[in-house]
N, C-alpha and C. Protein backbone atom coordinates (compact mmCIF):
# COMPACT_ATOMS: atom_id res chain seq x y z
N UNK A 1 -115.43 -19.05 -41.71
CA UNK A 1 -114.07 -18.57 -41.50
C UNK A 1 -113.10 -19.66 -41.96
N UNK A 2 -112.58 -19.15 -42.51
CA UNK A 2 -111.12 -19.91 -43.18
C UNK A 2 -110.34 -20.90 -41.64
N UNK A 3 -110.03 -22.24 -42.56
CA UNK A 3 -109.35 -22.48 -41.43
C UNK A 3 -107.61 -22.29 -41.75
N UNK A 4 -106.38 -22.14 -40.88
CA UNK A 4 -105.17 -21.68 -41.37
C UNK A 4 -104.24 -22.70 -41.08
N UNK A 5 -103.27 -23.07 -42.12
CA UNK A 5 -102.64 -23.97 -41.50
C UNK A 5 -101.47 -23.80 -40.50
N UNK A 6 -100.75 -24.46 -39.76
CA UNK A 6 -100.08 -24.59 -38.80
C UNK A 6 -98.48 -23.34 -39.45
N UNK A 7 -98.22 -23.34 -40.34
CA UNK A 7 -97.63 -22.00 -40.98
C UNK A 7 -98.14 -20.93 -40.49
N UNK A 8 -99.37 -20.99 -41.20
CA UNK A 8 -99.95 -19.32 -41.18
C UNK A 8 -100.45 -18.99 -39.68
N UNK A 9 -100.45 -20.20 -38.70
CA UNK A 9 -100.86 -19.79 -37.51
C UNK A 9 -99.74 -18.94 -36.94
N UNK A 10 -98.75 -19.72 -36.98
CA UNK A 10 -97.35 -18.84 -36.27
C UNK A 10 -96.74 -17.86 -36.77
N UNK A 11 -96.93 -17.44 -38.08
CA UNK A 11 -96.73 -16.17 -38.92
C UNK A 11 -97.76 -15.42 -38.00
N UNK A 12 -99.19 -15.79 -37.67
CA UNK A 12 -100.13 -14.78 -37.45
C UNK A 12 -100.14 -14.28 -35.69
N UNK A 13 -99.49 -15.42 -35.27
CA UNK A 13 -99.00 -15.36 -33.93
C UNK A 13 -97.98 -14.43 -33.67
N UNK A 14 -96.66 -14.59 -34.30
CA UNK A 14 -95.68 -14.07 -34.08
C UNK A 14 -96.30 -12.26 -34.40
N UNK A 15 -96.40 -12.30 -36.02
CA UNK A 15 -96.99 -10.43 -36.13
C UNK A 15 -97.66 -9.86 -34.80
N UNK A 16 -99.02 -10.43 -34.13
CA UNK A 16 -99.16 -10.20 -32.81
C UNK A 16 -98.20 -9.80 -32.13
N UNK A 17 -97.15 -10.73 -31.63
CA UNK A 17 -96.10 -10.76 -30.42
C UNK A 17 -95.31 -9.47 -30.81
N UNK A 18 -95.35 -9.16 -32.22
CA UNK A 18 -93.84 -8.20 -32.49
C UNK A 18 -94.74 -6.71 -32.79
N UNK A 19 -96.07 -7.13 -32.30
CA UNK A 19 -96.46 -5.70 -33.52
C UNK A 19 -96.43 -4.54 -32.26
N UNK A 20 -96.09 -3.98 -31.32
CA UNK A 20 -95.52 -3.02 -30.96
C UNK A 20 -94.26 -2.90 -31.55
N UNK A 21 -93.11 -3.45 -31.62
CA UNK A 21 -91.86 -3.16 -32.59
C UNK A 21 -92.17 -2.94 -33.67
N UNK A 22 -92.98 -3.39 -34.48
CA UNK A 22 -92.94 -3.10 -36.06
C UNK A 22 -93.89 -1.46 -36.34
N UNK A 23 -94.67 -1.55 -35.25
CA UNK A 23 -95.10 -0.20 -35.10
C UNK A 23 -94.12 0.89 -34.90
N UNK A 24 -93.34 0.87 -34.10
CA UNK A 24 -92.04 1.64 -33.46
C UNK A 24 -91.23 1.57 -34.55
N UNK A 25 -90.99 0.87 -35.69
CA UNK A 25 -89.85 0.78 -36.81
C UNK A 25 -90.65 2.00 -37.82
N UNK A 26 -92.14 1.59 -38.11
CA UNK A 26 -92.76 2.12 -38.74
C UNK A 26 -92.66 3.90 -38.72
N UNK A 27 -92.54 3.91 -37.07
CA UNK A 27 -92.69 5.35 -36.56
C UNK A 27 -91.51 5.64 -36.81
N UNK A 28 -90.17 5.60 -36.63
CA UNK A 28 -89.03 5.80 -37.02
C UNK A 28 -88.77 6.05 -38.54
N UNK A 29 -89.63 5.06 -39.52
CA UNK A 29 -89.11 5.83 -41.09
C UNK A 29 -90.09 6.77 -41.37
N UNK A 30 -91.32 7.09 -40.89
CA UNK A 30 -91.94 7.91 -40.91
C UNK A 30 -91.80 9.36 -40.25
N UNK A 31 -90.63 9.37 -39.34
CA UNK A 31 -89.92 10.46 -38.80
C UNK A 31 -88.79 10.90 -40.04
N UNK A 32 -87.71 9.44 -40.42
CA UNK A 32 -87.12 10.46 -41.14
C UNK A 32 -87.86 10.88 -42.72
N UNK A 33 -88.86 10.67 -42.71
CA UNK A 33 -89.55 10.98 -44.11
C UNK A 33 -90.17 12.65 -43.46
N UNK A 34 -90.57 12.88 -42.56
CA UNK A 34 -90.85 14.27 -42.03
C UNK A 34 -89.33 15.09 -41.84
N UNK A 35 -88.56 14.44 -41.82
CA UNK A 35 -87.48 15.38 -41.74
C UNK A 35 -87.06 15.83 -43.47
N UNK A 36 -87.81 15.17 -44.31
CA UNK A 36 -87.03 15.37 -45.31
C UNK A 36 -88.12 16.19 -46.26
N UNK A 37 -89.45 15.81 -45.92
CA UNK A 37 -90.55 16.80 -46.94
C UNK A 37 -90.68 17.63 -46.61
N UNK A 38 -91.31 18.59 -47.46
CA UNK A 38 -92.08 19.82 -47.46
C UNK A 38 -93.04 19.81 -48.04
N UNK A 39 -93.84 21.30 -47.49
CA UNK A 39 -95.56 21.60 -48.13
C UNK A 39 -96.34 20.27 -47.97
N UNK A 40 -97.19 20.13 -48.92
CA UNK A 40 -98.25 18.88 -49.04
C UNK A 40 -97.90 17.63 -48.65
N UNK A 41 -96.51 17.09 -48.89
CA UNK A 41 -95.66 16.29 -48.73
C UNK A 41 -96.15 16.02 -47.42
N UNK A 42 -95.72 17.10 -46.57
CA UNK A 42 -95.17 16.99 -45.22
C UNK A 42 -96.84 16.93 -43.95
N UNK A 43 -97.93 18.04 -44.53
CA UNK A 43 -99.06 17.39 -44.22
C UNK A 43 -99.45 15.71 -44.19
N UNK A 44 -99.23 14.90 -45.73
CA UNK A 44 -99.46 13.58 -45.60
C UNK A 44 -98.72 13.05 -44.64
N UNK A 45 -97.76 13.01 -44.89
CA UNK A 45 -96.45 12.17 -43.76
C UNK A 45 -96.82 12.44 -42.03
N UNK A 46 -97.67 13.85 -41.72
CA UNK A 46 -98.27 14.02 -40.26
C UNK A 46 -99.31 13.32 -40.38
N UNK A 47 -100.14 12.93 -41.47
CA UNK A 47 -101.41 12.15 -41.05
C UNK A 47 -100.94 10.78 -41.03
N UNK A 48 -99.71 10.43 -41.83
CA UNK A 48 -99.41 8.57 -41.33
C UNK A 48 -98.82 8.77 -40.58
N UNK A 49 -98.16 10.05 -39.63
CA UNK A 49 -97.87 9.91 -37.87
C UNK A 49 -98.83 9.71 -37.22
N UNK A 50 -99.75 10.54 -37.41
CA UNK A 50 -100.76 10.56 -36.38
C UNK A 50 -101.76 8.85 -36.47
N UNK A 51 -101.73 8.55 -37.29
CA UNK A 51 -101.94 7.04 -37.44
C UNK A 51 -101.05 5.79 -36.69
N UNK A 52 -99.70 6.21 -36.84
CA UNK A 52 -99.17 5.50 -36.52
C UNK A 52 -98.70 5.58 -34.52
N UNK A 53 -99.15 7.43 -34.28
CA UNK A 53 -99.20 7.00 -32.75
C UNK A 53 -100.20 7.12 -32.44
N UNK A 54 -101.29 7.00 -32.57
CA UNK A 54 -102.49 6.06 -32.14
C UNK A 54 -102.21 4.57 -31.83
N UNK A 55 -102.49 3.83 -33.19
CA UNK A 55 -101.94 2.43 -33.24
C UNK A 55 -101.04 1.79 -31.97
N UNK A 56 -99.95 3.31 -31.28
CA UNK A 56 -99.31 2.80 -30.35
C UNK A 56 -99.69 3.18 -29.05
N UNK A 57 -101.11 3.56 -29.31
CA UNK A 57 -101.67 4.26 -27.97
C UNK A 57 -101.14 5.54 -27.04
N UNK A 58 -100.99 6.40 -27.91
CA UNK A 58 -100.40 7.46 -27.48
C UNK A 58 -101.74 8.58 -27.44
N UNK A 59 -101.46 9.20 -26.05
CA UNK A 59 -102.76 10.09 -25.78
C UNK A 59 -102.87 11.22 -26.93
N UNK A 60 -104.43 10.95 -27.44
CA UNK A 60 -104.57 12.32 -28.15
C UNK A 60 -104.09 14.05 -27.81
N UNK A 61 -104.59 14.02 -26.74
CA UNK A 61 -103.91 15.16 -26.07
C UNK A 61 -101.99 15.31 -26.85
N UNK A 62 -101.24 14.55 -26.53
CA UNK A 62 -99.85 14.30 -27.02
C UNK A 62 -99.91 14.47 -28.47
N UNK A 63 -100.30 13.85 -29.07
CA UNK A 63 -100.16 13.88 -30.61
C UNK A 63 -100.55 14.98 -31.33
N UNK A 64 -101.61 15.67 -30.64
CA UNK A 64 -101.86 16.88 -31.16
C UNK A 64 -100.48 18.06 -31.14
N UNK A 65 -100.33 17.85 -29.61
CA UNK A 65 -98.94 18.85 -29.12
C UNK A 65 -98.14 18.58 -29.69
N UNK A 66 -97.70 17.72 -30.47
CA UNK A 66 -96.24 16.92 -31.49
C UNK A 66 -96.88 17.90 -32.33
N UNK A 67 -98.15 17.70 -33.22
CA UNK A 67 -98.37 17.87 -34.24
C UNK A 67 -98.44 19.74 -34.43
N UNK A 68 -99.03 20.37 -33.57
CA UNK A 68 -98.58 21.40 -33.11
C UNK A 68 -97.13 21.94 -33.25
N UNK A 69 -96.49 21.58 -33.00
CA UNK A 69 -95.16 21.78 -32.72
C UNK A 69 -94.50 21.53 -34.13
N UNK A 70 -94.52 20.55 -34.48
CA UNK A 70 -93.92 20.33 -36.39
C UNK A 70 -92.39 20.54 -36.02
N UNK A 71 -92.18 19.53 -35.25
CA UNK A 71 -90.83 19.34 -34.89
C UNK A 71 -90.25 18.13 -34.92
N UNK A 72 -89.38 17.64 -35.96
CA UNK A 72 -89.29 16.15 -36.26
C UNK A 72 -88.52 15.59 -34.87
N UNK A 73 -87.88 16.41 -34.00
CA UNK A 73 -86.92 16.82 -33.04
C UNK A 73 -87.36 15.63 -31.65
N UNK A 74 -88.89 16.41 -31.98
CA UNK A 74 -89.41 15.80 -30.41
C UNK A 74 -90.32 14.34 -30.66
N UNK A 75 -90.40 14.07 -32.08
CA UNK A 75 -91.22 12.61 -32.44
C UNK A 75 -89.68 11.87 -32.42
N UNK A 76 -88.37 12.06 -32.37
CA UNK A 76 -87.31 11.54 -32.36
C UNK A 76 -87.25 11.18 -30.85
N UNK A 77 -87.40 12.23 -29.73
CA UNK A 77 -87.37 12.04 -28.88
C UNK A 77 -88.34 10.68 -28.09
N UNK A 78 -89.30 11.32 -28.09
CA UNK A 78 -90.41 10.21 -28.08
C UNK A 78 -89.81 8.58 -28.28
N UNK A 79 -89.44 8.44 -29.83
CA UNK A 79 -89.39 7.35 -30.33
C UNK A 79 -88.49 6.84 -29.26
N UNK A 80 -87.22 7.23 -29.10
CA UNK A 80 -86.57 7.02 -28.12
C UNK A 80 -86.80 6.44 -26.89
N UNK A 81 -87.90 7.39 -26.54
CA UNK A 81 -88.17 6.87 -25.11
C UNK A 81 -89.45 5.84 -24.97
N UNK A 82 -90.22 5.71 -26.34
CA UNK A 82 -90.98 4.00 -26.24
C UNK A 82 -90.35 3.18 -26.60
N UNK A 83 -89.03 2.93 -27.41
CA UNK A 83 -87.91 1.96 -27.42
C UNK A 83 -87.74 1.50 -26.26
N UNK A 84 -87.08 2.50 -25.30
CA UNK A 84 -86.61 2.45 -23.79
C UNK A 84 -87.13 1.65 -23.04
N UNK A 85 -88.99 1.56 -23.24
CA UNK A 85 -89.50 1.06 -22.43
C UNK A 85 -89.90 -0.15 -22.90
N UNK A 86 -90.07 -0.19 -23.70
CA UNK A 86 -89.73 -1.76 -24.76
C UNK A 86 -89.37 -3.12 -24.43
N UNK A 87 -88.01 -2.50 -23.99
CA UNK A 87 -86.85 -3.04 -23.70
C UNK A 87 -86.74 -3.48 -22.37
């Protein structure tokens, strides 16, 4: 294993510390990219949702019901309210 220098430790530290936010940013342009495709488009863009709320530990049960639903409305909502708790 590579050893890293004192740079790349705290770059690799910090991504850790922030990567629920950068997940949550992620989920946010990936909402407004579902608000804006259609057809095939809009299939891909639900499979890098459904990737991306996993990643944030969101119950399968839930993600299905979002995905179900095909409502950019209520992944807005959502986003909202794991910000909230964020914070």
């Amino acid at each position: 294993m590579a050893k890293h220098s004192k740079y790349q430790q705290n770059i690799i530290r910090n991504f850790y510390q922030n990567k629920e936010a950068i997940g949550l940013q992620r989920l946010g342009e990936l909402i407004t990219e579902l608000y804006l495709s259609e057809g095939k488009a809009r299939e891909k863009v639900w499979k890098q949702i459904i990737g991306a709320l996993e990643k944030l530990e969101i119950k399968p049960a839930q993600i299905e019901h979002l995905q179900k639903q095909d409502k950019p409305e209520l992944l807005a909502k959502l986003l909202e309210e794991l910000l909230a708790k964020q914070k």
